[in-house]
Protein backbone atom coordinates (compact mmCIF):
# COMPACT_ATOMS: atom_id res chain seq x y z
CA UNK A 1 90.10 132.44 87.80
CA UNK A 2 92.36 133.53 90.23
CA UNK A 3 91.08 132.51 93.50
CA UNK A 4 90.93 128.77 91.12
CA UNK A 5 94.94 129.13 90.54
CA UNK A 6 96.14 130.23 93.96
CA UNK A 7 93.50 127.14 95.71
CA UNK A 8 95.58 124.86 93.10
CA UNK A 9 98.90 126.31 93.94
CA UNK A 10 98.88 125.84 97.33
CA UNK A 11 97.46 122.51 97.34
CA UNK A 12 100.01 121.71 94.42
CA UNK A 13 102.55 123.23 97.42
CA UNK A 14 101.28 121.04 100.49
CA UNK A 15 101.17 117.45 98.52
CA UNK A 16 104.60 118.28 97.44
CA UNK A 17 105.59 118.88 101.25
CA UNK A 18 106.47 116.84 104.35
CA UNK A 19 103.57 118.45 106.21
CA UNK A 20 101.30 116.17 103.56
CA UNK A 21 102.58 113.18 104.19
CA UNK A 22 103.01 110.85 107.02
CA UNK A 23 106.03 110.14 108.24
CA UNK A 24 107.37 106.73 109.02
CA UNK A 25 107.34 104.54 111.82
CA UNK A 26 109.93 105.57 114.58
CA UNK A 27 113.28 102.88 114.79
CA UNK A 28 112.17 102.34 118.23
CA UNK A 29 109.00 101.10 116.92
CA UNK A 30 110.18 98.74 114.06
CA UNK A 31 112.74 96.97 116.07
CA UNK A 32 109.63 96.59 118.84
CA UNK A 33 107.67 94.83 116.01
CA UNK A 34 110.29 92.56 114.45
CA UNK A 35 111.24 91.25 118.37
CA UNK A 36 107.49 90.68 119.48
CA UNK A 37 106.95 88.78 115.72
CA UNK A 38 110.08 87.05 116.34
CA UNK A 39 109.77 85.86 120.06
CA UNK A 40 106.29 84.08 118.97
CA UNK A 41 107.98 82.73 115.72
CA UNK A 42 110.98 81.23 116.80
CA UNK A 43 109.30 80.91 120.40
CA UNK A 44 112.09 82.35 122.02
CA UNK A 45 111.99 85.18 124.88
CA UNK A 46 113.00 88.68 124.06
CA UNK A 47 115.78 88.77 125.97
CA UNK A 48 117.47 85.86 124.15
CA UNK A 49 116.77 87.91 120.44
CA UNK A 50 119.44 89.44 118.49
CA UNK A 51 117.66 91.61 115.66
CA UNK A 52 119.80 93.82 113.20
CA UNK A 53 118.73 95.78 110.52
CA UNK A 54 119.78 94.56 106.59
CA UNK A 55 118.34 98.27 105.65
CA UNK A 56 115.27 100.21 106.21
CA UNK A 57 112.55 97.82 105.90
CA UNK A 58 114.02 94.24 106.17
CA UNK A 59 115.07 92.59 109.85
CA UNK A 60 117.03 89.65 110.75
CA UNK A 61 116.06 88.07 113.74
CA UNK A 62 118.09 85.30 115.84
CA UNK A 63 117.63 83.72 118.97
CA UNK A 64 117.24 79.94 120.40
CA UNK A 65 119.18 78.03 117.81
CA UNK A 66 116.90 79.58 115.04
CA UNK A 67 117.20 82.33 112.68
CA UNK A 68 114.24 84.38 110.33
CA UNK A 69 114.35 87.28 107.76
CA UNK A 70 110.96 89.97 108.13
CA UNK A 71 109.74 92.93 106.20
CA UNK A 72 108.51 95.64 107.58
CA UNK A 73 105.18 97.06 105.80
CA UNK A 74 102.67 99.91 106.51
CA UNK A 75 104.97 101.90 108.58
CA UNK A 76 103.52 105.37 109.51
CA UNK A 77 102.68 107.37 112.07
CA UNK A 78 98.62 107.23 112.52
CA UNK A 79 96.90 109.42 115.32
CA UNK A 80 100.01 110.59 116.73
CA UNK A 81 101.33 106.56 117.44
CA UNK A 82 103.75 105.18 115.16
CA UNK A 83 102.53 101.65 113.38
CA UNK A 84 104.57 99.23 111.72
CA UNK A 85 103.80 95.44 110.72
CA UNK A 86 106.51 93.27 110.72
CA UNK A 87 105.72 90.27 108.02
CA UNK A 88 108.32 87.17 108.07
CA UNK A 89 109.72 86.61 104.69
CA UNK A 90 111.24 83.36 104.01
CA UNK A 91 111.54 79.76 106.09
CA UNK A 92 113.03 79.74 109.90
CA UNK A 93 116.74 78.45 109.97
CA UNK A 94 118.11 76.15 112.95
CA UNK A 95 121.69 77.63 113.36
């Protein structure tokens, strides 16, 4: 009975914790996904981009006389890499 409530204490303890779960994506790594799904969307180098952040998980990209909103989804850190998809959301602009 005992051993049963310490076992369920401490993994009550380590799903509660940081050390359970993964952590995000690093920025480094979002802002690399947005630019490389932006460059082939709006066909546009990387240099020419201009990406800023709206908060955490949403991108706006501009470059070449076009401009395109993305989400960022499944962001985590998997084998010791950090992943992140970057998913456009919404039509490409000519500005």
């Amino acid at each position: 009975m005992k051993k049963s409530l310490l076992i369920s204490t401490i993994l009550f303890i380590l799903s509660q914790s940081t050390f359970a779960r993964e952590p995000l994506a690093t920025d480094e790594t979002k802002m690399q996904r947005v630019t490389d799904a932006a460059s082939f969307d709006l066909n546009c180098a990387p240099d020419q981009l201009s990406i800023n952040a709206v908060n955490p998980t949403m991108y706006i990209a501009e470059g070449c006389g076009h401009k395109t909103r993305y989400n960022l989804e499944l962001c985590a850190s998997l084998n010791w890499a950090s992943t992140c998809t970057a998913l456009q959301n919404g039509p490409i602009h000519k500005i």
